[in-house]
PDB file of N, CA and C in Angstrom:
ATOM      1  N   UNK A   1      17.692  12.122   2.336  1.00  0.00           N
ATOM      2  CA  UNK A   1      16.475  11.945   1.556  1.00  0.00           C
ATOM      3  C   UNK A   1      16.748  11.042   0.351  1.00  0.00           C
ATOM      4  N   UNK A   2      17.621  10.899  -0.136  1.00  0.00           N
ATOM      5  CA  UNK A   2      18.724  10.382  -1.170  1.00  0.00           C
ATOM      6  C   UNK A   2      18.283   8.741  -1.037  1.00  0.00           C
ATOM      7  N   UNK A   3      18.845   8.949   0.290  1.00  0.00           N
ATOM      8  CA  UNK A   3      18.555   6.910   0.647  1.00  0.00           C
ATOM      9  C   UNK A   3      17.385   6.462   0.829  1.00  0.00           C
ATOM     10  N   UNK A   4      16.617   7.534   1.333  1.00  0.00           N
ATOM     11  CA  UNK A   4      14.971   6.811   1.593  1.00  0.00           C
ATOM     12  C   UNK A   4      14.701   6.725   0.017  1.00  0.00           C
ATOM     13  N   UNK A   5      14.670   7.588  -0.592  1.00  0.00           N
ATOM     14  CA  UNK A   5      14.325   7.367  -2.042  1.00  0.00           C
ATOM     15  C   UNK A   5      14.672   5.819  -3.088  1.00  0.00           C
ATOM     16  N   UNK A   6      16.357   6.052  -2.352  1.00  0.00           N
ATOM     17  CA  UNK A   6      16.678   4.664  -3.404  1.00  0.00           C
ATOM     18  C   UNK A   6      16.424   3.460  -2.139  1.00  0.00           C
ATOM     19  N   UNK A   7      16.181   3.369  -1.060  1.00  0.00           N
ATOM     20  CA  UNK A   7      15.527   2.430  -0.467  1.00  0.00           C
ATOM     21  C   UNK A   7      14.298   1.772  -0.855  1.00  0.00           C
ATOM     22  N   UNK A   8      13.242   3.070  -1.049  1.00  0.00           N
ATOM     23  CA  UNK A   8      11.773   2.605  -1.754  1.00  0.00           C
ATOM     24  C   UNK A   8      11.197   2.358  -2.994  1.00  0.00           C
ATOM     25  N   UNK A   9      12.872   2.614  -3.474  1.00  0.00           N
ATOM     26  CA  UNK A   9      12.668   2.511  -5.186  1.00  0.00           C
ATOM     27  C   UNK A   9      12.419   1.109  -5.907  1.00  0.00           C
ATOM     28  N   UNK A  10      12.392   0.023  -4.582  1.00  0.00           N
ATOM     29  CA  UNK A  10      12.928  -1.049  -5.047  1.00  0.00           C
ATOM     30  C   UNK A  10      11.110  -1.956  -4.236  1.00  0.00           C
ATOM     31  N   UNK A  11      10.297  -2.347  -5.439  1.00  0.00           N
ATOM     32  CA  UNK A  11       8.944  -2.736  -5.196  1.00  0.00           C
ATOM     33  C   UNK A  11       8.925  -3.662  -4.114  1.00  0.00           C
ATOM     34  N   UNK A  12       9.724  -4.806  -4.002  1.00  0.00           N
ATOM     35  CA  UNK A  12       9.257  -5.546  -2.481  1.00  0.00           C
ATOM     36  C   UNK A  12       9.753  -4.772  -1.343  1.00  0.00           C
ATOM     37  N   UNK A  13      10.250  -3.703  -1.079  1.00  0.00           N
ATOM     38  CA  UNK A  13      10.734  -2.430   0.055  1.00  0.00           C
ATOM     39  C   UNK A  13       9.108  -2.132   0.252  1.00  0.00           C
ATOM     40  N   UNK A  14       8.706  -1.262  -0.637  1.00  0.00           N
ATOM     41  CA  UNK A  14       7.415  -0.754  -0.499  1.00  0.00           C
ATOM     42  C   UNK A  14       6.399  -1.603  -0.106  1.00  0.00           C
ATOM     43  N   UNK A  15       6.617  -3.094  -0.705  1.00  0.00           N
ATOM     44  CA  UNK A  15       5.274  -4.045   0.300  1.00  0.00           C
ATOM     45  C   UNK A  15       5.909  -4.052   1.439  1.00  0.00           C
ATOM     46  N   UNK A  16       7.169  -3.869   1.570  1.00  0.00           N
ATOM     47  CA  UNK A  16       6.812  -4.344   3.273  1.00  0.00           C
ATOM     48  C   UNK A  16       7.160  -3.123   4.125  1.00  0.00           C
ATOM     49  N   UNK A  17       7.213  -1.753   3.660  1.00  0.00           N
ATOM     50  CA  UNK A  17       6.556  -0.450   4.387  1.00  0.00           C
ATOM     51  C   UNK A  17       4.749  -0.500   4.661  1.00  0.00           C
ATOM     52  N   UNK A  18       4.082  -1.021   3.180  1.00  0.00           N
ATOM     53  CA  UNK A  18       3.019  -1.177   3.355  1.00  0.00           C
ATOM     54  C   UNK A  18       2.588  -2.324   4.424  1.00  0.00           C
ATOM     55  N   UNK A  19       3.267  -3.476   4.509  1.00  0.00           N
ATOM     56  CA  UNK A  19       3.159  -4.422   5.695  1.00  0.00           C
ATOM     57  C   UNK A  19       3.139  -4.006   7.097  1.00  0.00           C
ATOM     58  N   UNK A  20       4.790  -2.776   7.132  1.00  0.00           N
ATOM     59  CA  UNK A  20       4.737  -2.798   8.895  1.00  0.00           C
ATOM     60  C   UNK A  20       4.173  -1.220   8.935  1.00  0.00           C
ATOM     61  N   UNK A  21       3.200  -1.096   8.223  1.00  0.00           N
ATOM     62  CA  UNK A  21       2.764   0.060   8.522  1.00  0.00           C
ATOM     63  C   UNK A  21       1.501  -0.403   9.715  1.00  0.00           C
ATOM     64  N   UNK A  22       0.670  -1.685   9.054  1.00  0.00           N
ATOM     65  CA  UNK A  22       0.006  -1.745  10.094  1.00  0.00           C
ATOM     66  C   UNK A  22       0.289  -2.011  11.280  1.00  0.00           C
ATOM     67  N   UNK A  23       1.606  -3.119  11.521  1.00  0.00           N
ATOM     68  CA  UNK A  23       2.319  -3.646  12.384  1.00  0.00           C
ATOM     69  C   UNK A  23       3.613  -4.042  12.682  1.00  0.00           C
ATOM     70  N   UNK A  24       4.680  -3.824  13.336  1.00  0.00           N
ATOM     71  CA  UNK A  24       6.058  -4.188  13.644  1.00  0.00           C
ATOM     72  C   UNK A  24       6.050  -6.163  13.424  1.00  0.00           C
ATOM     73  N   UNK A  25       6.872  -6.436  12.686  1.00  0.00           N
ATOM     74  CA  UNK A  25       6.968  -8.074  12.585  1.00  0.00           C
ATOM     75  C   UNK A  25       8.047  -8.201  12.417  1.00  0.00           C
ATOM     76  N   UNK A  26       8.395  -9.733  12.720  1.00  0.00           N
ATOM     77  CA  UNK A  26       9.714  -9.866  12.488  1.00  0.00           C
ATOM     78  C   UNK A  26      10.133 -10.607  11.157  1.00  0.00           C
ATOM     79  N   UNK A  27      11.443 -10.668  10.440  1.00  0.00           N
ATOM     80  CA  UNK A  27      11.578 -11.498   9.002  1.00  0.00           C
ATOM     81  C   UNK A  27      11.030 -12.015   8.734  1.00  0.00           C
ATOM     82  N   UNK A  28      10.591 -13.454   9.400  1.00  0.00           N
ATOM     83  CA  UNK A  28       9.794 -14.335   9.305  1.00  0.00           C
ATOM     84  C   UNK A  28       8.464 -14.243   8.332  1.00  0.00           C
ATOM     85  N   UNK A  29       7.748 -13.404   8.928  1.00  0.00           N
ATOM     86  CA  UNK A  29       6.614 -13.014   9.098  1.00  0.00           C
ATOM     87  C   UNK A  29       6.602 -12.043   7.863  1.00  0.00           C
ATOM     88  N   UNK A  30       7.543 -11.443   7.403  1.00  0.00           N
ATOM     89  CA  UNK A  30       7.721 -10.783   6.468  1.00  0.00           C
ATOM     90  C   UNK A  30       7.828 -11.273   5.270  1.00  0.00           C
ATOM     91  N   UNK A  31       8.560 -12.155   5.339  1.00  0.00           N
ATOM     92  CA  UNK A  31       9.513 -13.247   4.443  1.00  0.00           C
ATOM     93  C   UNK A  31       7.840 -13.908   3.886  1.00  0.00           C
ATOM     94  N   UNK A  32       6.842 -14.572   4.602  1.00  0.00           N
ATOM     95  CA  UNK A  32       5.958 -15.548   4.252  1.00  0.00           C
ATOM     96  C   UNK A  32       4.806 -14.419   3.746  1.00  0.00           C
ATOM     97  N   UNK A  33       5.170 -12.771   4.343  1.00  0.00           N
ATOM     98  CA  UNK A  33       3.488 -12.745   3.794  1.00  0.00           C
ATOM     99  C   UNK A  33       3.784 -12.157   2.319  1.00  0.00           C
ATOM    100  N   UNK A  34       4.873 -12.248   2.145  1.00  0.00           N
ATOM    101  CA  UNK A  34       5.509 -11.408   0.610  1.00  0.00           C
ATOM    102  C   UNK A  34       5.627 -12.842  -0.491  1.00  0.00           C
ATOM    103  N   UNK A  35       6.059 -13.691   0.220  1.00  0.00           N
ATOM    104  CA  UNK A  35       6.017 -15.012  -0.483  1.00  0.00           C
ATOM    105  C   UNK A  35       6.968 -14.976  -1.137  1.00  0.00           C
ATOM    106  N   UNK A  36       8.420 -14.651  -0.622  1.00  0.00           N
ATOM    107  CA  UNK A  36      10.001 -14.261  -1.088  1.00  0.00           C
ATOM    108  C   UNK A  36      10.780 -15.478   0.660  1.00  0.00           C
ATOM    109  N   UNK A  37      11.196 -15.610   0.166  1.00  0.00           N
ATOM    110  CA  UNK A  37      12.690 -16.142   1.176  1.00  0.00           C
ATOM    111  C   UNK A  37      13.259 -15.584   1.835  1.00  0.00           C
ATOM    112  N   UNK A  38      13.345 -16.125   3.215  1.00  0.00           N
ATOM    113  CA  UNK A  38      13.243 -14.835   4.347  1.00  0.00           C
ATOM    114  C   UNK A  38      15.157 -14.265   4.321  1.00  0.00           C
ATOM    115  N   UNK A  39      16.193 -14.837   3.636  1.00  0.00           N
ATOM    116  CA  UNK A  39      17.726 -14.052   2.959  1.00  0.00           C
ATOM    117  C   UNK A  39      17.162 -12.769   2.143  1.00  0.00           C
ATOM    118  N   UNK A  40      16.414 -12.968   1.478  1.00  0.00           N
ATOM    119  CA  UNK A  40      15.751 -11.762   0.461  1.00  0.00           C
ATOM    120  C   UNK A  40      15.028 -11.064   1.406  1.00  0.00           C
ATOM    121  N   UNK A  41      13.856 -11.177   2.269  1.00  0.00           N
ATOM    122  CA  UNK A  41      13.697 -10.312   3.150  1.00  0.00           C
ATOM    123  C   UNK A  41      14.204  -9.343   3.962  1.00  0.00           C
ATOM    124  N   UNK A  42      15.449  -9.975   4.812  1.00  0.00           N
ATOM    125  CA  UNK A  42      16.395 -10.115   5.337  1.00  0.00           C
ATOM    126  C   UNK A  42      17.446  -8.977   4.460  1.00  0.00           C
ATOM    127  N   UNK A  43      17.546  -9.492   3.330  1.00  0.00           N
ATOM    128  CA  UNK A  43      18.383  -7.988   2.675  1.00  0.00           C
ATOM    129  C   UNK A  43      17.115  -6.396   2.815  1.00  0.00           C
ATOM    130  N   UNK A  44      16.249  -6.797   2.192  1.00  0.00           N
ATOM    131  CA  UNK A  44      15.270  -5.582   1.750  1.00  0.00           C
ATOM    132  C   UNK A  44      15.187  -4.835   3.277  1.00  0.00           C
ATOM    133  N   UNK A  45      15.337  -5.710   4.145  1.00  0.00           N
ATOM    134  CA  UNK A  45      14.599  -4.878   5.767  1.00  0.00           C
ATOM    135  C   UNK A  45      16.382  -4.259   6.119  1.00  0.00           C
ATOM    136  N   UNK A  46      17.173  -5.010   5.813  1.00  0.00           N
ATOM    137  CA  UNK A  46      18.331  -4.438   6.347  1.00  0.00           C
ATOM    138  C   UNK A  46      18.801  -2.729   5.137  1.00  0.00           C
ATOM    139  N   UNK A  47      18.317  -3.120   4.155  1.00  0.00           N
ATOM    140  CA  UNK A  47      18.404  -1.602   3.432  1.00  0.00           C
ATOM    141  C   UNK A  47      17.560  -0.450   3.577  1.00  0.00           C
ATOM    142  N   UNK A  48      15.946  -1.221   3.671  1.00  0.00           N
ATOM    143  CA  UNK A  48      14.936  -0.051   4.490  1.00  0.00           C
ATOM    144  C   UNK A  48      15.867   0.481   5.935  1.00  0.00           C
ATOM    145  N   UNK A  49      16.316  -0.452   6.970  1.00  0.00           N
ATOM    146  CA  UNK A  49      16.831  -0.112   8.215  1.00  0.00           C
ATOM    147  C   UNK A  49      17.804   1.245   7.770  1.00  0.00           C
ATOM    148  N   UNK A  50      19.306   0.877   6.875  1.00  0.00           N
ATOM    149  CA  UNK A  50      19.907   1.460   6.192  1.00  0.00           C
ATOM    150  C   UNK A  50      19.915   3.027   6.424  1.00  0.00           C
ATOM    151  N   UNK A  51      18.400   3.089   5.501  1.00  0.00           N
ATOM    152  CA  UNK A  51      18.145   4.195   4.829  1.00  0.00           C
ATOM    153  C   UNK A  51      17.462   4.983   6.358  1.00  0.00           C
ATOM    154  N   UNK A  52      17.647   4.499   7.473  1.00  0.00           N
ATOM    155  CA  UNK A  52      16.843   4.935   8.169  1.00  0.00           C
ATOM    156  C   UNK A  52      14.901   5.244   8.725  1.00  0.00           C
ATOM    157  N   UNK A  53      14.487   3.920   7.723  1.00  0.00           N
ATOM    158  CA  UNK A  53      13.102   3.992   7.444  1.00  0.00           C
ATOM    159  C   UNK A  53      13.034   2.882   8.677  1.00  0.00           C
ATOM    160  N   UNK A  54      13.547   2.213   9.000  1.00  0.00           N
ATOM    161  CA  UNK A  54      12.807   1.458  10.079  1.00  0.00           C
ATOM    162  C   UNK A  54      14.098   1.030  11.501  1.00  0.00           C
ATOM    163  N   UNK A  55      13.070   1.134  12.360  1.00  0.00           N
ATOM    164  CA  UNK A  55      13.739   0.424  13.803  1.00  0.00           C
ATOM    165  C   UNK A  55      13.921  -0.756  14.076  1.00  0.00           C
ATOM    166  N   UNK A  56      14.917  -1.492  14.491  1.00  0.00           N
ATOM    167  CA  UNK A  56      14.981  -2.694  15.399  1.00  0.00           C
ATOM    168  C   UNK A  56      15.333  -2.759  16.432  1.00  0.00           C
ATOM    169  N   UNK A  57      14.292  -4.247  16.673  1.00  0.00           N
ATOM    170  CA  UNK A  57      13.772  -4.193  18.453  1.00  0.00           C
ATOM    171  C   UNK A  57      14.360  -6.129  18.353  1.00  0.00           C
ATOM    172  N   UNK A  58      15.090  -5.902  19.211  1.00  0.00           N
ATOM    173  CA  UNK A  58      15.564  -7.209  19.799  1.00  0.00           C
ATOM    174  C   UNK A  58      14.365  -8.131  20.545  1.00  0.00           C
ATOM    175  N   UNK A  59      13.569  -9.340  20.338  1.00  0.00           N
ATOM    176  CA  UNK A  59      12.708  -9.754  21.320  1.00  0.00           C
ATOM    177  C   UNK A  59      13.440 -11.807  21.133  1.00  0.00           C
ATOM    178  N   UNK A  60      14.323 -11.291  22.828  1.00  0.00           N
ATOM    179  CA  UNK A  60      15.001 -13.225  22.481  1.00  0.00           C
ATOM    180  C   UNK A  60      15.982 -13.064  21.036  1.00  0.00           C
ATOM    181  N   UNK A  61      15.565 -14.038  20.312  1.00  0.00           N
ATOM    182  CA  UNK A  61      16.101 -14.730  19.460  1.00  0.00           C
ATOM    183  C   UNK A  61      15.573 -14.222  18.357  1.00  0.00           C
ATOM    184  N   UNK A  62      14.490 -13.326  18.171  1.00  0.00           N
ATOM    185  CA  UNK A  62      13.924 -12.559  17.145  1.00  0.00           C
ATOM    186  C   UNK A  62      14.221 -10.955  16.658  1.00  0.00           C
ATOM    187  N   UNK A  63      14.309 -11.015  15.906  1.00  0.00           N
ATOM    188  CA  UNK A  63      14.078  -9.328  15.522  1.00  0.00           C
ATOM    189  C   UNK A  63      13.040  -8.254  14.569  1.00  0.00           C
ATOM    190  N   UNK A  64      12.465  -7.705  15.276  1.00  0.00           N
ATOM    191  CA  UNK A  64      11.164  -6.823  14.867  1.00  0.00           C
ATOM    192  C   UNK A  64      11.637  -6.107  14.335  1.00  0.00           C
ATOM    193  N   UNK A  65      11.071  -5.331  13.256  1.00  0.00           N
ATOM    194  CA  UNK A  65      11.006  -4.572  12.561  1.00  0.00           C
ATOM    195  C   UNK A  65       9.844  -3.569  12.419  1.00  0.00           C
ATOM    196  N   UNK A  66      10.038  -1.761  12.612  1.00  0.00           N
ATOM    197  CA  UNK A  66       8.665  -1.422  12.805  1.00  0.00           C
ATOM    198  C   UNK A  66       9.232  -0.075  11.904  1.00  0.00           C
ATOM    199  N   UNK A  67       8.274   0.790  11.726  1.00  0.00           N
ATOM    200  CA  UNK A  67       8.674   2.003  10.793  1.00  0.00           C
ATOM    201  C   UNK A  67       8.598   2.830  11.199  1.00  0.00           C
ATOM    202  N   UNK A  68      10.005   3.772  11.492  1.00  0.00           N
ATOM    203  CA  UNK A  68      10.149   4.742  12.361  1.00  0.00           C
ATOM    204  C   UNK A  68       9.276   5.816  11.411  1.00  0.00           C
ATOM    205  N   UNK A  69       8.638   6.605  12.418  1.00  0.00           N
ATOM    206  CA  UNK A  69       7.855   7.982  12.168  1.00  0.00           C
ATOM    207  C   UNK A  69       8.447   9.331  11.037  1.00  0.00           C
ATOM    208  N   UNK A  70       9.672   9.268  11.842  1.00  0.00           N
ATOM    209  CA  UNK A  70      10.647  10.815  11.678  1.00  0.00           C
ATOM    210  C   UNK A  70      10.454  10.988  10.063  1.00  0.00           C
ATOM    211  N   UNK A  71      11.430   9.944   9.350  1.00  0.00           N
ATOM    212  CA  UNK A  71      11.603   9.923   8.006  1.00  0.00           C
ATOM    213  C   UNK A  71      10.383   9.898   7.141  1.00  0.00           C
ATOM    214  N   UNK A  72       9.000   9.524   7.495  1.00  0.00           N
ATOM    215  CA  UNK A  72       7.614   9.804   6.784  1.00  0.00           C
ATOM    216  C   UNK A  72       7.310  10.991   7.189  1.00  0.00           C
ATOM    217  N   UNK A  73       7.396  11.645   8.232  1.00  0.00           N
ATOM    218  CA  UNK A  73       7.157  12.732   8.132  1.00  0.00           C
ATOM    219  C   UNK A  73       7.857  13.901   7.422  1.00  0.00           C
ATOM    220  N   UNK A  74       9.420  13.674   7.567  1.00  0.00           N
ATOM    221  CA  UNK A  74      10.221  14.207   6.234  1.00  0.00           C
ATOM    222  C   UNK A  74      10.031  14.621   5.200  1.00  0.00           C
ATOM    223  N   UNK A  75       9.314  13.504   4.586  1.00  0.00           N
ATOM    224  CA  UNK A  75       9.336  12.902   3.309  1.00  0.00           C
ATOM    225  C   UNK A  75       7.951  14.200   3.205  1.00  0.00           C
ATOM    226  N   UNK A  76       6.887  14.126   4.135  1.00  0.00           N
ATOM    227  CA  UNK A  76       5.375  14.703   4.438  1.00  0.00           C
ATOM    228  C   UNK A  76       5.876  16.227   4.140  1.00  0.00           C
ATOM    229  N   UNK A  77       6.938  16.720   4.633  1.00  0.00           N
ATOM    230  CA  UNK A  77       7.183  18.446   4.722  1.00  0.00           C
ATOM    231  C   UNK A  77       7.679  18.566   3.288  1.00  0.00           C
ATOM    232  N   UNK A  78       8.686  17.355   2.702  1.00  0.00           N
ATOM    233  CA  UNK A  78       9.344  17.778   1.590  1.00  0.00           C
ATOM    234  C   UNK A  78       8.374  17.908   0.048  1.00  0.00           C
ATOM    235  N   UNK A  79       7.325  16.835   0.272  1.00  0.00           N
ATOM    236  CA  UNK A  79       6.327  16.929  -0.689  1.00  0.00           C
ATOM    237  C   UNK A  79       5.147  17.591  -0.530  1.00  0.00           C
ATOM    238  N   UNK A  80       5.445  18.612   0.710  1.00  0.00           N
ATOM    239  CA  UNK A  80       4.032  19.755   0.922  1.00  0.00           C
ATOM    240  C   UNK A  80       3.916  20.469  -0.441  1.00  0.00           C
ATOM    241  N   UNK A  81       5.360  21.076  -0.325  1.00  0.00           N
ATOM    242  CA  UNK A  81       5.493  22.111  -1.515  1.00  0.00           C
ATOM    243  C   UNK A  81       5.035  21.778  -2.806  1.00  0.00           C
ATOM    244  N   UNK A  82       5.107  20.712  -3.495  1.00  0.00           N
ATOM    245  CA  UNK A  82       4.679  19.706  -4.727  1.00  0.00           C
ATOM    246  C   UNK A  82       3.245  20.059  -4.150  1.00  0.00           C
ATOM    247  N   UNK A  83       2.595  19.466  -3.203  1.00  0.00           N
ATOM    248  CA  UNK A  83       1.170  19.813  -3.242  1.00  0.00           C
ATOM    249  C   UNK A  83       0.891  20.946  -3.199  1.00  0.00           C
ATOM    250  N   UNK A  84       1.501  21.983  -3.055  1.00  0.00           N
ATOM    251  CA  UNK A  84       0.719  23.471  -2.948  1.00  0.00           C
ATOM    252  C   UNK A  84       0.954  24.026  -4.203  1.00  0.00           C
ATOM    253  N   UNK A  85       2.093  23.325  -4.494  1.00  0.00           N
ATOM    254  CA  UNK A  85       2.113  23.825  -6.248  1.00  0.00           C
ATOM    255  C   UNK A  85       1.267  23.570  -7.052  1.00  0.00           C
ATOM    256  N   UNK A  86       0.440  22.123  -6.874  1.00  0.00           N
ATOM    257  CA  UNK A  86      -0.024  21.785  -8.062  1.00  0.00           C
ATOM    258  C   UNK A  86      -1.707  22.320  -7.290  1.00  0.00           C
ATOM    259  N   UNK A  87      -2.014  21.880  -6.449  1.00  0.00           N
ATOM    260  CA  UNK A  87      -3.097  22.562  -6.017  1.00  0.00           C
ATOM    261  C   UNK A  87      -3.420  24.226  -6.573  1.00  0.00           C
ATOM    262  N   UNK A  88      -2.405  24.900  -6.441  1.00  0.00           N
ATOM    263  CA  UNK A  88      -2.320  26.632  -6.892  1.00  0.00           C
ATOM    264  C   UNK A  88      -3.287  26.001  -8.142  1.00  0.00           C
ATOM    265  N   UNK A  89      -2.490  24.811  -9.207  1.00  0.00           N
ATOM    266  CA  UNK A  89      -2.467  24.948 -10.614  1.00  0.00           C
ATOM    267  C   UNK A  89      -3.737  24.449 -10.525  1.00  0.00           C
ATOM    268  N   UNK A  90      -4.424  23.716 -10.055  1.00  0.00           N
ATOM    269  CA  UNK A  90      -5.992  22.806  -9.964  1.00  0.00           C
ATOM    270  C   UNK A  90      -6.516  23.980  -9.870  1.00  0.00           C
ATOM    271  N   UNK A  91      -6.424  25.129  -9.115  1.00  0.00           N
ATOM    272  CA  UNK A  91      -7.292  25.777  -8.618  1.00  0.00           C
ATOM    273  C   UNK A  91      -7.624  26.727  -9.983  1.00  0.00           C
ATOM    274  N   UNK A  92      -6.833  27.257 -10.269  1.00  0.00           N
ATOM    275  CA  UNK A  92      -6.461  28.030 -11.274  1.00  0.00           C
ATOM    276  C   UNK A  92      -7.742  27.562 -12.409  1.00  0.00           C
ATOM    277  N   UNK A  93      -6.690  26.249 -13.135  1.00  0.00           N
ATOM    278  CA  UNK A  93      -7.410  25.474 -13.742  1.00  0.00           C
ATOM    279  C   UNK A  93      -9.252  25.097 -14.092  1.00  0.00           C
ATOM    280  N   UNK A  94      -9.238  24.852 -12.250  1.00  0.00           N
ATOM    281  CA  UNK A  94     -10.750  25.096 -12.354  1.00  0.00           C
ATOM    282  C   UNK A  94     -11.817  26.584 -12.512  1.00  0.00           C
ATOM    283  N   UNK A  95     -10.692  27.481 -11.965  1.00  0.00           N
ATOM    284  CA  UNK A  95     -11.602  28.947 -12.801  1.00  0.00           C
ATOM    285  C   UNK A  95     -11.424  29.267 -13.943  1.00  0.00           C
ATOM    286  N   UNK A  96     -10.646  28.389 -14.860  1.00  0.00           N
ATOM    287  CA  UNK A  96     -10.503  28.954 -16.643  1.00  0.00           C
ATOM    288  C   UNK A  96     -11.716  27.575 -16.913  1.00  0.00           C
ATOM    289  N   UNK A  97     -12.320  26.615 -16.135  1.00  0.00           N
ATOM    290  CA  UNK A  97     -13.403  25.779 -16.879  1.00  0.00           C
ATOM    291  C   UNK A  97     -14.517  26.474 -16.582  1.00  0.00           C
ATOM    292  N   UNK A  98     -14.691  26.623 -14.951  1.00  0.00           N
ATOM    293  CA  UNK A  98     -15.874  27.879 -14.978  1.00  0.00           C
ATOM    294  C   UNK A  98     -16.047  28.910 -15.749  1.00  0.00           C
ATOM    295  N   UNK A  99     -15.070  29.557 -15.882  1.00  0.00           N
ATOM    296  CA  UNK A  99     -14.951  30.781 -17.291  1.00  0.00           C
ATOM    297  C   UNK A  99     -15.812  30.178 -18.192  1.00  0.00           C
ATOM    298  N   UNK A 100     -15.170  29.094 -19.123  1.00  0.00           N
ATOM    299  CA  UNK A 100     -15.328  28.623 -20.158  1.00  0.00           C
ATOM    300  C   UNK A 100     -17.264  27.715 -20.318  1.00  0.00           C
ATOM    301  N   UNK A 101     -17.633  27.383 -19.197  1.00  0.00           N
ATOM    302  CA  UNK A 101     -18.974  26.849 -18.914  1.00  0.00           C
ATOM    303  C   UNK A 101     -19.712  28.240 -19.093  1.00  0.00           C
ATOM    304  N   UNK A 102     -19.340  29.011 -18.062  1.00  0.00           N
ATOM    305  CA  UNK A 102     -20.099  30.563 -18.262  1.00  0.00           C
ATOM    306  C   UNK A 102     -20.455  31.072 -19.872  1.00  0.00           C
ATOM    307  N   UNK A 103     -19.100  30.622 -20.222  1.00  0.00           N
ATOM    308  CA  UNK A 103     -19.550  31.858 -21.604  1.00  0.00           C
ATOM    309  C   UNK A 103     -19.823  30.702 -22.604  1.00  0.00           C
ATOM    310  N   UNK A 104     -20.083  29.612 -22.441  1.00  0.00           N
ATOM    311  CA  UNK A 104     -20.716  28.676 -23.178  1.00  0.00           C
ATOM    312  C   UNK A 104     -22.211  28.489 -22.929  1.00  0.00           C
ATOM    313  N   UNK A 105     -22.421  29.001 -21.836  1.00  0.00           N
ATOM    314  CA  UNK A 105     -23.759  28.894 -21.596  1.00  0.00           C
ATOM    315  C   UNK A 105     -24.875  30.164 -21.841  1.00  0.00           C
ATOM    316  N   UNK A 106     -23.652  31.223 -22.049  1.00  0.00           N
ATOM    317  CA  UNK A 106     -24.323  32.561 -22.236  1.00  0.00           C
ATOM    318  C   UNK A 106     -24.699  32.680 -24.115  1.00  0.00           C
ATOM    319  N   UNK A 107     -23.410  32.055 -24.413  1.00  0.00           N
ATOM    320  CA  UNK A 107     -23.836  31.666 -25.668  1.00  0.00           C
ATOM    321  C   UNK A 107     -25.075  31.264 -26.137  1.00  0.00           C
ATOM    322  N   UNK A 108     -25.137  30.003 -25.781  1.00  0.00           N
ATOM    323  CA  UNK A 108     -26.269  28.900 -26.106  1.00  0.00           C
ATOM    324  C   UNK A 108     -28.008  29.910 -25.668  1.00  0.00           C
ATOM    325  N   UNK A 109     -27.517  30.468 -24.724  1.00  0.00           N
ATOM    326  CA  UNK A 109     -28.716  31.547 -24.416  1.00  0.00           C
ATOM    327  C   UNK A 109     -29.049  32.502 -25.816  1.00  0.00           C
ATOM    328  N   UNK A 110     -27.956  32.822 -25.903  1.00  0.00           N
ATOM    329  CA  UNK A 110     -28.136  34.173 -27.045  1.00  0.00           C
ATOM    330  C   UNK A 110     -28.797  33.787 -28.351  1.00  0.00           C
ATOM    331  N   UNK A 111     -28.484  31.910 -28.529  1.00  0.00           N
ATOM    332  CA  UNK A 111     -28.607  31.798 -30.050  1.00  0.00           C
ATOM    333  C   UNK A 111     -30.178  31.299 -30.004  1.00  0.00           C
ATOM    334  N   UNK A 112     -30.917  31.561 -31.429  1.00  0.00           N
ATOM    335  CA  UNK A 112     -32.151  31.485 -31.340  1.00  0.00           C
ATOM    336  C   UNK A 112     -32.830  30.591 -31.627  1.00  0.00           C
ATOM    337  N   UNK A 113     -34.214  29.899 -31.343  1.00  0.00           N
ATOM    338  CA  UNK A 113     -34.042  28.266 -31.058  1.00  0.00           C
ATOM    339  C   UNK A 113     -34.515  27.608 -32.566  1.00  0.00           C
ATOM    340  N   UNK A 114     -33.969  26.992 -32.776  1.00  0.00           N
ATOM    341  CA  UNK A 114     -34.573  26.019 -33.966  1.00  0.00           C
ATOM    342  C   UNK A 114     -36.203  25.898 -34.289  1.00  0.00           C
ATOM    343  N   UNK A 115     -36.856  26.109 -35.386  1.00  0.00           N
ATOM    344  CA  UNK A 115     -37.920  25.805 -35.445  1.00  0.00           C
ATOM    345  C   UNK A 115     -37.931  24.420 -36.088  1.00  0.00           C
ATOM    346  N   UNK A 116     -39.089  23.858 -35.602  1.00  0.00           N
ATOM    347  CA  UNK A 116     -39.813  22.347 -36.721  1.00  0.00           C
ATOM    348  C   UNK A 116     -40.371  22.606 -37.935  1.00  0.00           C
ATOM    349  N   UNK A 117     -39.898  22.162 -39.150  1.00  0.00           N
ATOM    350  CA  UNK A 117     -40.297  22.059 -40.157  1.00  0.00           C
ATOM    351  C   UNK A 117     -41.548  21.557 -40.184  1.00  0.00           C
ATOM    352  N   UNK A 118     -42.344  22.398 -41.244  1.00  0.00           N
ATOM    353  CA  UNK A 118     -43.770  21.920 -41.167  1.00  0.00           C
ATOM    354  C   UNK A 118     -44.087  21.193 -42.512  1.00  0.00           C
ATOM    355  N   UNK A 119     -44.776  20.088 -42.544  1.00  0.00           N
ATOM    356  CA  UNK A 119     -44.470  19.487 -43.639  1.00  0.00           C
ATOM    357  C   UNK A 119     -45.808  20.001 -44.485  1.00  0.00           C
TER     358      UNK A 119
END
C-alpha cells in the first residue's frame, strides 16, 4: 500500500491514472496528451507499473498500458473504514443541528411578538 501511495503522490502519475482510466494507451499517447516528453512518461508509467497500479500488454513494437483493477479496489476496502468513520461523525453532527434548529425554533415561538409604535 506503501508504493501505491508514493506512486500517486507524484501529480503527472495521477493524470495519467486519470487518462488510462478511460482507456489502455501506449507512451506515446500518454507522453502527447500530458504535454511532457514521452522519457518522462516513460519513467512515471514504469513507477505506476512498479507500484503495481498498472499492466503491460506487448502489441508489435508498442507497449500499452492499462490499470489493473486489484490495487483500486485495495485502496476501496482500505478507505471504507475512513468513510464509516466520518459518516458515524456527519451523522451525529447532523442530529446536534436538528437539536439546535428545534430548540431555536421553540424559542422564537415562546417569545412575544413586537408591537408597532403608534405615533
Amino acid at each position: 500500500m506503501v508504493e501505491m501511495f508514493r506512486a500517486l503522490a507524484e501529480p503527472s502519475r495521477l493524470q495519467i491514472v486519470d487518462l488510462l482510466l478511460s482507456q489502455p494507451l501506449p507512451v506515446g499517447s500518454v507522453a502527447e496528451r500530458l504535454g511532457i516528453r514521452q522519457p518522462q512518461a516513460s519513467k512515471h508509467l514504469r513507477a505506476l507499473a512498479d507500484a503495481g497500479l498498472l499492466e503491460v500488454r506487448h502489441d508489435a513494437q508498442r507497449r500499452i498500458y492499462a490499470l489493473r483493477a486489484e490495487p483500486f479496489q485495495d485502496l476501496d476496502q482500505w478507505l471504507e473504514r475512513y468513510r464509516n468513520r466520518f459518516e458515524e461523525q456527519f451523522q451525529r453532527l447532523d442530529g446536534v443541528l436538528d437539536e439546535l434548529k428545534a430548540a431555536k425554533s421553540k424559542k422564537e415561538k415562546r417569545r412575544p411578538a413586537k408591537r408597532a409604535r403608534r405615533s
